[in-house]
PDB file of N, CA and C in Angstrom:
ATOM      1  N   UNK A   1      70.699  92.112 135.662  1.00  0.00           N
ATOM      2  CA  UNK A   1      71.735  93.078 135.889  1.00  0.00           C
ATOM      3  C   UNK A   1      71.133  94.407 136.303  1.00  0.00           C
ATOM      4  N   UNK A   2      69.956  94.799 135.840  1.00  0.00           N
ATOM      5  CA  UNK A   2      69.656  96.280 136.115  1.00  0.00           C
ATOM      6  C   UNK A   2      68.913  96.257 137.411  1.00  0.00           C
ATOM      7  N   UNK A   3      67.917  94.708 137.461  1.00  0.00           N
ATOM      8  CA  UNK A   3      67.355  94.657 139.012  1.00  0.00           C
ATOM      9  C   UNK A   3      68.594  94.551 140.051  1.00  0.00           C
ATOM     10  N   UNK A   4      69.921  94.277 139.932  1.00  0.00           N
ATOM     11  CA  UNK A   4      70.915  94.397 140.919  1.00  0.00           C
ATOM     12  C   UNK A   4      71.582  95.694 140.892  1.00  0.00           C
ATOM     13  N   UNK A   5      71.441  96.347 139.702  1.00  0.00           N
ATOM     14  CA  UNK A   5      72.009  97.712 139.608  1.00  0.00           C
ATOM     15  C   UNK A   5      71.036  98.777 140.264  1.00  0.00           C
ATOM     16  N   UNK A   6      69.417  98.805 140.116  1.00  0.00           N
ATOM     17  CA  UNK A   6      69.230  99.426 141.036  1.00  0.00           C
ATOM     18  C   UNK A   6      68.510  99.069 142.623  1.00  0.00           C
ATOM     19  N   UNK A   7      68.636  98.093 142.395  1.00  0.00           N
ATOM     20  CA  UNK A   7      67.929  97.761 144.033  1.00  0.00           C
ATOM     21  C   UNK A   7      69.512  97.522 144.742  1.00  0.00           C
ATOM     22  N   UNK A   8      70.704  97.772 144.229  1.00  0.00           N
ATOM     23  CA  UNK A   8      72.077  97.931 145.087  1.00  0.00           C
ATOM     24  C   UNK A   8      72.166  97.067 146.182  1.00  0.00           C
ATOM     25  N   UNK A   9      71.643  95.883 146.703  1.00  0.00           N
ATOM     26  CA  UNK A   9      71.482  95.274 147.746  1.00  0.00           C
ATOM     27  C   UNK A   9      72.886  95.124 148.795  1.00  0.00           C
ATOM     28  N   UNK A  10      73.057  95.508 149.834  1.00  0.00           N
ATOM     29  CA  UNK A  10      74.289  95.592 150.703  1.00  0.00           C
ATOM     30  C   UNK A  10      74.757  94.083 150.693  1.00  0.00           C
ATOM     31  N   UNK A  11      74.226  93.427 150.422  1.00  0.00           N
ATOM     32  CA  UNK A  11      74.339  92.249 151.078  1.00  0.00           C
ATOM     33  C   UNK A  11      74.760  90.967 150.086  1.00  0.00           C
ATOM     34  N   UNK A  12      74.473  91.495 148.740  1.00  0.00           N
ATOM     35  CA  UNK A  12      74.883  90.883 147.632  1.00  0.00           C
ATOM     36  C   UNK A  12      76.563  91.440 147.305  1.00  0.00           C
ATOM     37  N   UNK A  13      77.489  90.344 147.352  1.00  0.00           N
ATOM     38  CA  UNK A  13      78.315  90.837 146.328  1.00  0.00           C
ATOM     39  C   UNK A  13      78.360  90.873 144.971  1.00  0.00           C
ATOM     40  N   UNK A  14      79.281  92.223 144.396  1.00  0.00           N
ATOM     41  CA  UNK A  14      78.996  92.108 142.937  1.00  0.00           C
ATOM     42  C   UNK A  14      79.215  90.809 142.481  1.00  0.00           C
ATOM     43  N   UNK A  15      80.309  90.018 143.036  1.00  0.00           N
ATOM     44  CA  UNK A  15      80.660  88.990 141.685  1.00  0.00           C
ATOM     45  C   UNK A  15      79.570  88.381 142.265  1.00  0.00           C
ATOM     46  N   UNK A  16      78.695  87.875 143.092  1.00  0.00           N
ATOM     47  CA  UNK A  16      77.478  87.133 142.966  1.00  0.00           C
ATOM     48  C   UNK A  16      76.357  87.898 141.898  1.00  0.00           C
ATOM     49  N   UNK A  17      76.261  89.307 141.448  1.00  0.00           N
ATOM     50  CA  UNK A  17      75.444  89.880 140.303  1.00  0.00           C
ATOM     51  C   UNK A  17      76.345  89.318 139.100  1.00  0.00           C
ATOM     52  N   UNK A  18      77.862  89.235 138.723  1.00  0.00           N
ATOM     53  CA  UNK A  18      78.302  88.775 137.912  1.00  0.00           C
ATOM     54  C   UNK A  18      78.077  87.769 137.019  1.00  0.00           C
ATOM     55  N   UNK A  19      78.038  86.400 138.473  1.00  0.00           N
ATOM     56  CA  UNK A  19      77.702  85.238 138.090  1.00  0.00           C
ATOM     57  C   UNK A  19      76.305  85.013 137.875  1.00  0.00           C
ATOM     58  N   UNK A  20      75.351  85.804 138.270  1.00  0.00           N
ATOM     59  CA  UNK A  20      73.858  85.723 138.057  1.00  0.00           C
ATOM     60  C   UNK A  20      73.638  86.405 136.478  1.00  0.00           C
ATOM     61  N   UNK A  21      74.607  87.229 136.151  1.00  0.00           N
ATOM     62  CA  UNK A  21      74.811  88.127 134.602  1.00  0.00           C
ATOM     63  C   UNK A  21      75.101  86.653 134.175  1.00  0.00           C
ATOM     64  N   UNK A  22      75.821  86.411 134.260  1.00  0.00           N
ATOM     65  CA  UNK A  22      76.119  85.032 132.989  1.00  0.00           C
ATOM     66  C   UNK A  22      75.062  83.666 133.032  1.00  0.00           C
ATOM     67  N   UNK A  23      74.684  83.672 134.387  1.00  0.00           N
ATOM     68  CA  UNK A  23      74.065  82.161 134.282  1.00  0.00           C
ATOM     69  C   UNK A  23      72.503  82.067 133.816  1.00  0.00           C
ATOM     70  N   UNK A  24      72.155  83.403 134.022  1.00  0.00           N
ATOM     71  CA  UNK A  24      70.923  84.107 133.194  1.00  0.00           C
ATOM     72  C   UNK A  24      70.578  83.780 131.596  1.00  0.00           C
ATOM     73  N   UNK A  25      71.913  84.467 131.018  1.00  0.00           N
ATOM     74  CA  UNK A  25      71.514  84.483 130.010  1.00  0.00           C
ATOM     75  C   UNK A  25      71.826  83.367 129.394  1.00  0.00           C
ATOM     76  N   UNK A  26      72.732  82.359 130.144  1.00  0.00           N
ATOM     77  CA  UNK A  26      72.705  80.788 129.732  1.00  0.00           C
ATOM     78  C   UNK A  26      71.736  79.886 129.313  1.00  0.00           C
ATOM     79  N   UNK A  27      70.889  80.248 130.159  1.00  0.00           N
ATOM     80  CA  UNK A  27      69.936  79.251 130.457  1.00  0.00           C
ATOM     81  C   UNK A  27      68.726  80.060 129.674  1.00  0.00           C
ATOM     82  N   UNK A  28      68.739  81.280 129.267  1.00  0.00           N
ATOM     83  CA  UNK A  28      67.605  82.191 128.528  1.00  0.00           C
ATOM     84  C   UNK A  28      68.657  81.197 126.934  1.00  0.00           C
ATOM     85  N   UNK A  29      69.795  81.483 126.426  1.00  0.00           N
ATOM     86  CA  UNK A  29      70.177  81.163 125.185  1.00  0.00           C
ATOM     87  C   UNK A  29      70.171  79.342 125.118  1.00  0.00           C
ATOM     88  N   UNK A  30      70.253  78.542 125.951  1.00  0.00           N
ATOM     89  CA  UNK A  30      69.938  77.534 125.996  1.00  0.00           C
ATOM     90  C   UNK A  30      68.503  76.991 125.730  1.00  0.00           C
ATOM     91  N   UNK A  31      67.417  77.519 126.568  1.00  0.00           N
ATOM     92  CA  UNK A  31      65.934  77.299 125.760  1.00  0.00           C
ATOM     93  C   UNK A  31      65.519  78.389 125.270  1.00  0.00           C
ATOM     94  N   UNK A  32      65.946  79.222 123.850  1.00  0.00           N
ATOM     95  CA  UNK A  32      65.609  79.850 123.393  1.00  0.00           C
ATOM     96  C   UNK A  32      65.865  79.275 122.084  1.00  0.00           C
ATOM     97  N   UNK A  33      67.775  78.452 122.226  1.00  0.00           N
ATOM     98  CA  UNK A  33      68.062  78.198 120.804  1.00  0.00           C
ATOM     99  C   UNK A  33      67.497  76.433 120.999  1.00  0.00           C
ATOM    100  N   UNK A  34      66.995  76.299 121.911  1.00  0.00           N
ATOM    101  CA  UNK A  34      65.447  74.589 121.988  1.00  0.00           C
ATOM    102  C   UNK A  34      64.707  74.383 120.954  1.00  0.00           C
ATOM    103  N   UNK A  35      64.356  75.842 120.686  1.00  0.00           N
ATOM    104  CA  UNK A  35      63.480  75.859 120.114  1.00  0.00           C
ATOM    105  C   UNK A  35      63.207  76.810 118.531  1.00  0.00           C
ATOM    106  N   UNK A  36      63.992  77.570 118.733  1.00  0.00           N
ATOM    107  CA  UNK A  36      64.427  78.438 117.486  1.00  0.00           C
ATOM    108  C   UNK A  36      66.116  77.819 117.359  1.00  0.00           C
ATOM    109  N   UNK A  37      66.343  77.302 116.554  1.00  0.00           N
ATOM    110  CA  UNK A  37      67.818  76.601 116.184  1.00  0.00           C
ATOM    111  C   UNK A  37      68.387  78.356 114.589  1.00  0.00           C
ATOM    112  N   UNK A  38      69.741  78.659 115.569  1.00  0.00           N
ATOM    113  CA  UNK A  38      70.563  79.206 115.106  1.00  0.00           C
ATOM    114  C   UNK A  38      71.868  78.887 114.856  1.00  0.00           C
ATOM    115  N   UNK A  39      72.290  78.904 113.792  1.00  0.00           N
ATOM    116  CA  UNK A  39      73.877  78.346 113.296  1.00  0.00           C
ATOM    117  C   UNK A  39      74.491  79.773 114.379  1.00  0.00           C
ATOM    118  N   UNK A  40      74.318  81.153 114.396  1.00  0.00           N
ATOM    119  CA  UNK A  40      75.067  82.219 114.354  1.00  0.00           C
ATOM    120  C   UNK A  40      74.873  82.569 115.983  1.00  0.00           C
ATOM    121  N   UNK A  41      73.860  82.029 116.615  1.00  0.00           N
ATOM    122  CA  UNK A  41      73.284  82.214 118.103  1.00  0.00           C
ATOM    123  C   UNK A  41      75.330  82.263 118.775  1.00  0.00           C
ATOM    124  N   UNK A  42      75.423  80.921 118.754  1.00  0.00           N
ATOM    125  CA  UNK A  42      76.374  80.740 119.825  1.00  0.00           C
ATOM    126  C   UNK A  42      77.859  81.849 119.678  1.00  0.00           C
ATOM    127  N   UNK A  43      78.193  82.582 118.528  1.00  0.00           N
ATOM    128  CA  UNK A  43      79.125  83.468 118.212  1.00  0.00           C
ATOM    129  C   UNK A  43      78.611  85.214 118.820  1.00  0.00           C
ATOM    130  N   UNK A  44      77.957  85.319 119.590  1.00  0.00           N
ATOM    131  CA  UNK A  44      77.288  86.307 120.607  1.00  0.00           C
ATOM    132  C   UNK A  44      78.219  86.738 121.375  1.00  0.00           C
ATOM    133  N   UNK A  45      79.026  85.955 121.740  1.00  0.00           N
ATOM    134  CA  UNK A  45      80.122  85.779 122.464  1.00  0.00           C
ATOM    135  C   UNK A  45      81.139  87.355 122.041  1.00  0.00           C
ATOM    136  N   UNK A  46      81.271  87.033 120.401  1.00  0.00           N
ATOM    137  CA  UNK A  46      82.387  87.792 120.096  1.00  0.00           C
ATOM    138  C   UNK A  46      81.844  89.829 120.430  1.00  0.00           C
ATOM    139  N   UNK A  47      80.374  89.873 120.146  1.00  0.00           N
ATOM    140  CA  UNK A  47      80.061  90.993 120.668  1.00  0.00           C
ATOM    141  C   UNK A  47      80.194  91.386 121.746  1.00  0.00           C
ATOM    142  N   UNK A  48      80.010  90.257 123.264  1.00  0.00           N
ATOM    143  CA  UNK A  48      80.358  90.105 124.262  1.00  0.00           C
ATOM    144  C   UNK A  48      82.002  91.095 124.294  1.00  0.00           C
ATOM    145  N   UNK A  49      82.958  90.354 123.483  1.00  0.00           N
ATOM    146  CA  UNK A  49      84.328  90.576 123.694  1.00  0.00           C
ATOM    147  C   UNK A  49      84.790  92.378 123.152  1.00  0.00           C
ATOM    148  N   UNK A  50      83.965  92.000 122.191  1.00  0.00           N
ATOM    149  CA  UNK A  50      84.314  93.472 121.717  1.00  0.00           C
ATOM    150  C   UNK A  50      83.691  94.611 122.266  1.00  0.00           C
ATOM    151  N   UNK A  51      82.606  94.644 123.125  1.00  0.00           N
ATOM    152  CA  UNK A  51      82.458  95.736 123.913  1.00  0.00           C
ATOM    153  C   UNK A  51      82.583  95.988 125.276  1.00  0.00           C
ATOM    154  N   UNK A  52      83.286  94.818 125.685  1.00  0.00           N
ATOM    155  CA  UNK A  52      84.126  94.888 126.897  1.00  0.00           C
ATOM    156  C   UNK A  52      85.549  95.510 126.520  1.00  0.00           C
ATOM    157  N   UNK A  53      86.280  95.295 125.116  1.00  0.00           N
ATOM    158  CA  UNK A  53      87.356  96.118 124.934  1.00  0.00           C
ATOM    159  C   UNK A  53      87.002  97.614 124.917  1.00  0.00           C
ATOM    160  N   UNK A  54      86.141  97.950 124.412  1.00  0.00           N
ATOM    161  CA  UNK A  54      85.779  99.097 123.990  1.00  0.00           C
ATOM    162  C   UNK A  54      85.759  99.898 125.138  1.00  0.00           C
ATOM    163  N   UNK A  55      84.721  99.278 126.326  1.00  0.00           N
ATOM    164  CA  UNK A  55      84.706  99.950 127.494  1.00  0.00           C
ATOM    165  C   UNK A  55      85.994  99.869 127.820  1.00  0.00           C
ATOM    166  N   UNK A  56      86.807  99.133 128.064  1.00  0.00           N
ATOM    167  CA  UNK A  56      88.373  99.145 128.669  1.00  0.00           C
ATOM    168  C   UNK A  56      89.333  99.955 127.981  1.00  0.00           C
ATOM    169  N   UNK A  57      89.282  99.934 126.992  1.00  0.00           N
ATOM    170  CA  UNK A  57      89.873 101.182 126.065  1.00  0.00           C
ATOM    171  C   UNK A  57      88.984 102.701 126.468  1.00  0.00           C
ATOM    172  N   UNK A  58      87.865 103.378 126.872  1.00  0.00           N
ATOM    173  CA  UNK A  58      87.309 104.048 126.911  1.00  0.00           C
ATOM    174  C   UNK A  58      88.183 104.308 128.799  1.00  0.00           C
ATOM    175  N   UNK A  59      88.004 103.533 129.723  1.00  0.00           N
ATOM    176  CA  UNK A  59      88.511 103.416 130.963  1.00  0.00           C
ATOM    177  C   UNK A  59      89.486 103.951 130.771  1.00  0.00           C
ATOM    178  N   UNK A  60      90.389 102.705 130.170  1.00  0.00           N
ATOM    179  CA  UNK A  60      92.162 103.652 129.959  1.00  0.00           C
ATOM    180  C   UNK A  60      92.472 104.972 129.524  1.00  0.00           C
ATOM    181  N   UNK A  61      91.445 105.300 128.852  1.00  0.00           N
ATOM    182  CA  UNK A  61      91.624 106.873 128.623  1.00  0.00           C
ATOM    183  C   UNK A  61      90.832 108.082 129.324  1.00  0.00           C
ATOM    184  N   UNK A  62      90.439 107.525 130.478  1.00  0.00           N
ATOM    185  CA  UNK A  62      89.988 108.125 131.384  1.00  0.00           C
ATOM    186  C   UNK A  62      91.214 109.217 132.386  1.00  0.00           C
ATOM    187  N   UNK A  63      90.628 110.115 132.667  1.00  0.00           N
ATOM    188  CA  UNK A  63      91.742 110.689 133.786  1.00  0.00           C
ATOM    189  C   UNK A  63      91.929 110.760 134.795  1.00  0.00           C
ATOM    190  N   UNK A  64      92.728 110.484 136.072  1.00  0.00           N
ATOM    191  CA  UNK A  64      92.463 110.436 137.190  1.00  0.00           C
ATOM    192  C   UNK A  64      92.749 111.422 138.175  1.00  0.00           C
ATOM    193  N   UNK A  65      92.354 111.187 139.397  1.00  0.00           N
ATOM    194  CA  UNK A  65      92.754 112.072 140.494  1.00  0.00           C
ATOM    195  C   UNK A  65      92.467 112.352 141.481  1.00  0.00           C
ATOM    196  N   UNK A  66      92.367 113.039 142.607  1.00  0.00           N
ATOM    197  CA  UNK A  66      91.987 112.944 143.909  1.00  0.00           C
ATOM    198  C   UNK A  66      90.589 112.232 143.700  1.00  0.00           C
ATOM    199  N   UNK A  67      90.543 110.707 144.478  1.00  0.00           N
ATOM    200  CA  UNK A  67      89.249 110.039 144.046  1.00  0.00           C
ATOM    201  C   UNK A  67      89.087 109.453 143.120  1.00  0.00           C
ATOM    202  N   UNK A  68      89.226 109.385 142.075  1.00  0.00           N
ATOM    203  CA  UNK A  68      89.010 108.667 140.901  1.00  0.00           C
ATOM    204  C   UNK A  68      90.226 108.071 140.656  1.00  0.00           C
ATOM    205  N   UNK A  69      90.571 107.252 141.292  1.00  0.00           N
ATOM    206  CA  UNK A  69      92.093 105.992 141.059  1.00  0.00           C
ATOM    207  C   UNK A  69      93.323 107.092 140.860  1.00  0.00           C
ATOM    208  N   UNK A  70      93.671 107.584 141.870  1.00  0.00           N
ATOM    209  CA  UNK A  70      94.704 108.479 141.466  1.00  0.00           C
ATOM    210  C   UNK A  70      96.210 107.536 141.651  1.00  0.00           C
ATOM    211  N   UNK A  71      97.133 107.911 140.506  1.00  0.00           N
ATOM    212  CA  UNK A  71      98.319 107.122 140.491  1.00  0.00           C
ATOM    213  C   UNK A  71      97.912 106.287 139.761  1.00  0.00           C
ATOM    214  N   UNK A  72      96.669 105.608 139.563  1.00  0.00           N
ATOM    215  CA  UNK A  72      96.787 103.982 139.448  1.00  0.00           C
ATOM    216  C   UNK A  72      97.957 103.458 138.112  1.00  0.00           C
ATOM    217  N   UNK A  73      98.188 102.635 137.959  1.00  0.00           N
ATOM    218  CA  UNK A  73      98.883 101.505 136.947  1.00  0.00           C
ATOM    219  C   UNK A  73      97.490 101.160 135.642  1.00  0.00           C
ATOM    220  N   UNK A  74      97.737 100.552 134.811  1.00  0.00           N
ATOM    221  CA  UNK A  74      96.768 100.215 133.560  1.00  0.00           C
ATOM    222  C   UNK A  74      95.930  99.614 134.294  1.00  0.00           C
ATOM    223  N   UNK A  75      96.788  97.807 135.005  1.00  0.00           N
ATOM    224  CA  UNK A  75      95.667  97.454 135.747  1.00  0.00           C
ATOM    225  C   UNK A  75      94.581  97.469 136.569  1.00  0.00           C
ATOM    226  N   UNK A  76      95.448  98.391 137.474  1.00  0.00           N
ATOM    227  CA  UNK A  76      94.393  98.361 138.837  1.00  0.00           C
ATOM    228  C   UNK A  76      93.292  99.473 138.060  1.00  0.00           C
ATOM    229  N   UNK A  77      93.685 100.469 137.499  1.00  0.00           N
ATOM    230  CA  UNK A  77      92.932 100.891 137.151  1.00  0.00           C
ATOM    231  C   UNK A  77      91.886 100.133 136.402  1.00  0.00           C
ATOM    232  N   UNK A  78      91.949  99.350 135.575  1.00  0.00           N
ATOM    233  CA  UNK A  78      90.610  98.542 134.772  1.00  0.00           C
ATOM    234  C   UNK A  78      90.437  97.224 135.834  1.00  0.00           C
ATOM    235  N   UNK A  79      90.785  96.804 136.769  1.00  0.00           N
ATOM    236  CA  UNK A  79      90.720  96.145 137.759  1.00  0.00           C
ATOM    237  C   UNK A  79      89.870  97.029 138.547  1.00  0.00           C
ATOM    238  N   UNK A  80      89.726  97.847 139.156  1.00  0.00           N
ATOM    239  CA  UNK A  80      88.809  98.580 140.102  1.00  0.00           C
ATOM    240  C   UNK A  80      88.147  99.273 139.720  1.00  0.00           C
ATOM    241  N   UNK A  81      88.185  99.744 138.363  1.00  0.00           N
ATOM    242  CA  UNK A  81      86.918 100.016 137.233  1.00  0.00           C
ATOM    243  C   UNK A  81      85.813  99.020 136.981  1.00  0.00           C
ATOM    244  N   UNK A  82      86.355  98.202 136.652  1.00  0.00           N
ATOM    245  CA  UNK A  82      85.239  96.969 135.270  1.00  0.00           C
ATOM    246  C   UNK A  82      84.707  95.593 136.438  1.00  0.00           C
ATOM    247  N   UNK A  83      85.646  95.957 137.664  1.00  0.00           N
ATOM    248  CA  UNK A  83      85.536  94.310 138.651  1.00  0.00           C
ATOM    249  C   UNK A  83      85.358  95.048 139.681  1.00  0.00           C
ATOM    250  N   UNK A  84      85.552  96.037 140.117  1.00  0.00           N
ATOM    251  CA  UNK A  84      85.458  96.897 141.545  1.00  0.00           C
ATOM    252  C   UNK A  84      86.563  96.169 142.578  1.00  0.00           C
ATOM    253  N   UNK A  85      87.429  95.799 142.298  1.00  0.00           N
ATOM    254  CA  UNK A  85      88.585  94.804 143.139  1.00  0.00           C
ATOM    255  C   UNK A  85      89.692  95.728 143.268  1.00  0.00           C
ATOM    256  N   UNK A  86      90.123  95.788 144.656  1.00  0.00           N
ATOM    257  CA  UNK A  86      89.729  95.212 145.622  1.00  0.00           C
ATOM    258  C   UNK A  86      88.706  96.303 146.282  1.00  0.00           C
ATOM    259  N   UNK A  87      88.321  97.782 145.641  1.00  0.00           N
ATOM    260  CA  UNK A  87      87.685  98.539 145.892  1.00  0.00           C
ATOM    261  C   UNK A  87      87.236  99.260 144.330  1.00  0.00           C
ATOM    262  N   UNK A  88      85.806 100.127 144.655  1.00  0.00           N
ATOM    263  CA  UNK A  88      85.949 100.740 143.367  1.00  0.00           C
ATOM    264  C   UNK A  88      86.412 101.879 142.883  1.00  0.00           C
ATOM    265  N   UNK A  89      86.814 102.167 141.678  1.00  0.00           N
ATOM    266  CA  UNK A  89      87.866 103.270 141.459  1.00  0.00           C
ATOM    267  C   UNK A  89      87.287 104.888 141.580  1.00  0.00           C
ATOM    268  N   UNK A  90      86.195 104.939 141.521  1.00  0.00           N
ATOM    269  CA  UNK A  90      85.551 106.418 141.562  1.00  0.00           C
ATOM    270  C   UNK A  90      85.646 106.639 139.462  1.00  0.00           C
ATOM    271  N   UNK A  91      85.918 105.924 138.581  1.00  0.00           N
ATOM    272  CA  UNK A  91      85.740 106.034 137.371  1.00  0.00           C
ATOM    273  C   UNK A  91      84.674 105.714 137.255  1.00  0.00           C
ATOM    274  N   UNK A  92      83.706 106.401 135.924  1.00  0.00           N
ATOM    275  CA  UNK A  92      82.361 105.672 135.454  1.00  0.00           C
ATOM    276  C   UNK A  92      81.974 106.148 136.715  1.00  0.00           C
ATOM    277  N   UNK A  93      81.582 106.866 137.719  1.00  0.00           N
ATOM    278  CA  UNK A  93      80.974 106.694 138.682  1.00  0.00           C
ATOM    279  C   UNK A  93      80.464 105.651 139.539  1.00  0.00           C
ATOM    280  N   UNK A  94      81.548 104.589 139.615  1.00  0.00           N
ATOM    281  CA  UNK A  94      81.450 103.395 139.914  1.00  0.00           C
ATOM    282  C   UNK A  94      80.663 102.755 139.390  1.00  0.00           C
ATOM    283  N   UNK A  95      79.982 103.189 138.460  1.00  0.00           N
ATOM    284  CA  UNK A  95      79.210 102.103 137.094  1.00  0.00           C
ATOM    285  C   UNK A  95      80.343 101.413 136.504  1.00  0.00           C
ATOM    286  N   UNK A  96      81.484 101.112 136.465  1.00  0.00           N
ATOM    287  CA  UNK A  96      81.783  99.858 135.519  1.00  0.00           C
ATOM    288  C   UNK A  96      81.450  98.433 135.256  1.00  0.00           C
ATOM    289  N   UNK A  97      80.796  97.868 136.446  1.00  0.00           N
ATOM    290  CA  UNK A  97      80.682  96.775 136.451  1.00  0.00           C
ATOM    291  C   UNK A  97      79.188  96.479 135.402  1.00  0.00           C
ATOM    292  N   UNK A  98      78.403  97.371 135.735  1.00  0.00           N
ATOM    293  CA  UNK A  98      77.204  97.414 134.991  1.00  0.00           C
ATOM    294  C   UNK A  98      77.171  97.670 133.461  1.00  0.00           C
ATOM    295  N   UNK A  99      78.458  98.586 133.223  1.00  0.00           N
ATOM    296  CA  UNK A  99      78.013  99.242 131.696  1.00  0.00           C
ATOM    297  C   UNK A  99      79.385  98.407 131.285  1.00  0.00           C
ATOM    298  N   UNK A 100      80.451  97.970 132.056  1.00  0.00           N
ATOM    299  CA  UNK A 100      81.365  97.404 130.962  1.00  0.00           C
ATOM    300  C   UNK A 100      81.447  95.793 131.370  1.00  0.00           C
ATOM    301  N   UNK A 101      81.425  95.118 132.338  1.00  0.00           N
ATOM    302  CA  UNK A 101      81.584  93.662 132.830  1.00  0.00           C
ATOM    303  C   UNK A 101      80.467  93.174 132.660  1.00  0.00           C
ATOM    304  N   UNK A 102      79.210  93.495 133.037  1.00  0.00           N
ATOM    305  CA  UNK A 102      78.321  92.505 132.816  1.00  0.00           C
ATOM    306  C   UNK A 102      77.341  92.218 131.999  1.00  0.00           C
ATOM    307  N   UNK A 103      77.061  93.433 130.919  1.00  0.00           N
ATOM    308  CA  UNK A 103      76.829  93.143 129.635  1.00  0.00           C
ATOM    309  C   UNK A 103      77.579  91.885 128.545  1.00  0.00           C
ATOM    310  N   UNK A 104      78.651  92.211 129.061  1.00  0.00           N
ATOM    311  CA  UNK A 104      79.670  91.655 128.128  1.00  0.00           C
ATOM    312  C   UNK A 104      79.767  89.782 128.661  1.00  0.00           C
ATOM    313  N   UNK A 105      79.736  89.846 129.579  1.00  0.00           N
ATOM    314  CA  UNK A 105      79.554  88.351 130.474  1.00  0.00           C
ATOM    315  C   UNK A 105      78.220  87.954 130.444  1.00  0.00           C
ATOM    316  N   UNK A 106      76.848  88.454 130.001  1.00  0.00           N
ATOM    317  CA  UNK A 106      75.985  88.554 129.471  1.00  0.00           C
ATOM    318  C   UNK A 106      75.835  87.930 128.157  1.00  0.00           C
ATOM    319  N   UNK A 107      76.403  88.328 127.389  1.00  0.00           N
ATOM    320  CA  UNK A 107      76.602  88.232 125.871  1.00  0.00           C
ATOM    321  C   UNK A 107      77.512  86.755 125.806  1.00  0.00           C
ATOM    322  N   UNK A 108      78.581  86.617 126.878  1.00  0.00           N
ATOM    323  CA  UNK A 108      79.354  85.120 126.618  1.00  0.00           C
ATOM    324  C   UNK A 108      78.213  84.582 127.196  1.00  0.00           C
ATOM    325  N   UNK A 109      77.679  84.566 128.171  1.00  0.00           N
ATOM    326  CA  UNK A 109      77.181  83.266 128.528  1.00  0.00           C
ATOM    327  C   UNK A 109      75.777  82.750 128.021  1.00  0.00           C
ATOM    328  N   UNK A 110      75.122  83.512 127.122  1.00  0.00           N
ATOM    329  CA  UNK A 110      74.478  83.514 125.947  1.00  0.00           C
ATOM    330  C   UNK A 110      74.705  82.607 124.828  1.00  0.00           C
ATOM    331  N   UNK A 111      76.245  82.596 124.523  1.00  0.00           N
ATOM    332  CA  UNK A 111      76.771  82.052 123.388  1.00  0.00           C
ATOM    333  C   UNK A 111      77.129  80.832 123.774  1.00  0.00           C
ATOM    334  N   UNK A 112      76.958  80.731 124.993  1.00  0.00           N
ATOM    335  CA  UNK A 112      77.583  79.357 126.107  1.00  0.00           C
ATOM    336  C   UNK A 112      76.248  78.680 125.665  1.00  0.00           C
ATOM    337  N   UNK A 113      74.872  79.020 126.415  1.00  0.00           N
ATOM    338  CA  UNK A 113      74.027  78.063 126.502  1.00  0.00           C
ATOM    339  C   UNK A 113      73.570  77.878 124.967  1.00  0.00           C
ATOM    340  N   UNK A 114      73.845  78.981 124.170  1.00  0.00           N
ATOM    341  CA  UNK A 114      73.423  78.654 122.748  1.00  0.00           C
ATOM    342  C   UNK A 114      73.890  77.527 122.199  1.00  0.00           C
ATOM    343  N   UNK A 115      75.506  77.524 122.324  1.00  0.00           N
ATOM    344  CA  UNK A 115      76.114  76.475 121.976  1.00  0.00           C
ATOM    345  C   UNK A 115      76.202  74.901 122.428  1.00  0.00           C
ATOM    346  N   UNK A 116      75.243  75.104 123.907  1.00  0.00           N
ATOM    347  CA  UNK A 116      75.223  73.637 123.956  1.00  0.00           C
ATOM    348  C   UNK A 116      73.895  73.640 123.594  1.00  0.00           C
ATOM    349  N   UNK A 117      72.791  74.100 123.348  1.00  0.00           N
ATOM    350  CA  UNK A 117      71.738  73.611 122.597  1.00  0.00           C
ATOM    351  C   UNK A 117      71.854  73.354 121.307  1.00  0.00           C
ATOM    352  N   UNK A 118      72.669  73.921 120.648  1.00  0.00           N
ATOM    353  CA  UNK A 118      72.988  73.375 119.270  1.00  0.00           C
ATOM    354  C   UNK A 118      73.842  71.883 119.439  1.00  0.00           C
ATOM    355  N   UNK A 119      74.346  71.368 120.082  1.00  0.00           N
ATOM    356  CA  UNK A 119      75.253  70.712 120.782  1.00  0.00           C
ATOM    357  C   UNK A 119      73.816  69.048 121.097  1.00  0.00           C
ATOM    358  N   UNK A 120      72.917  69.498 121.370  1.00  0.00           N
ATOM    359  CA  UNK A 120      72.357  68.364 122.261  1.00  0.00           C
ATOM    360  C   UNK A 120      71.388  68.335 120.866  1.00  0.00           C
ATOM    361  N   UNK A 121      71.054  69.477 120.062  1.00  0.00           N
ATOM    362  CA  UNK A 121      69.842  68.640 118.959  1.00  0.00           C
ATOM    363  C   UNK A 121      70.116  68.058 118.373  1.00  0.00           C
ATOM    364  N   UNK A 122      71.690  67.930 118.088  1.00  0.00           N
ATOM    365  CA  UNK A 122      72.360  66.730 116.639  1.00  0.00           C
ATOM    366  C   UNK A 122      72.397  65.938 116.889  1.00  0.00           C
TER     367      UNK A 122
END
């Protein structure tokens, strides 16, 4: 996530850094829990969830205006904040995707590969 955050590549779309955020840490929590076996590994997830609310609650109380999602609705606003869709909002300084989406998709897909390694040693 941070080698796509700062090498910014034109040519990458975010949701291709998205899906590289999750399938990363899949396959890092998959042979990690190979070999170190955790009952608590695969529930990573729920930290995942809760600081993606946090950032989205932090968003929503953001203010807007010339540039920074002016008008917007709840959604579009955390839609063009946290996903940059269909453009990005000028909130976070167009950091949302980095500090609130892909940590957090990070953290699930962690709990993903954890859980099928616990899954394949029994």
């Amino acid at each position: 996530m941070t080698i796509g955050y700062f090498i910014n590549p034109s040519g990458v779309p975010q949701n291709a850094i998205l899906g590289i955020s999750i399938a990363v840490p899949l396959l890092l929590g998959l042979i990690v829990n190979r070999f170190r076996q955790d009952e608590f590994a695969p529930e990573v997830w729920c930290i995942g969830l809760i600081w993606f609310v946090i950032v989205a609650l932090w968003v929503l109380d953001m203010p807007t205006g010339p540039g920074e999602c002016f008008q917007c609705a709840a959604t579009e606003k955390l839609t063009r904040t946290l996903l940059s869709l269909p453009s990005p909002s000028g909130l976070m300084d167009n950091d949302g995707p980095f500090l609130g989406t892909w940590p957090a998709f990070a953290l699930v897909g962690y709990g993903i590969g954890a859980r099928i390694a616990l899954r394949r040693s029994r």
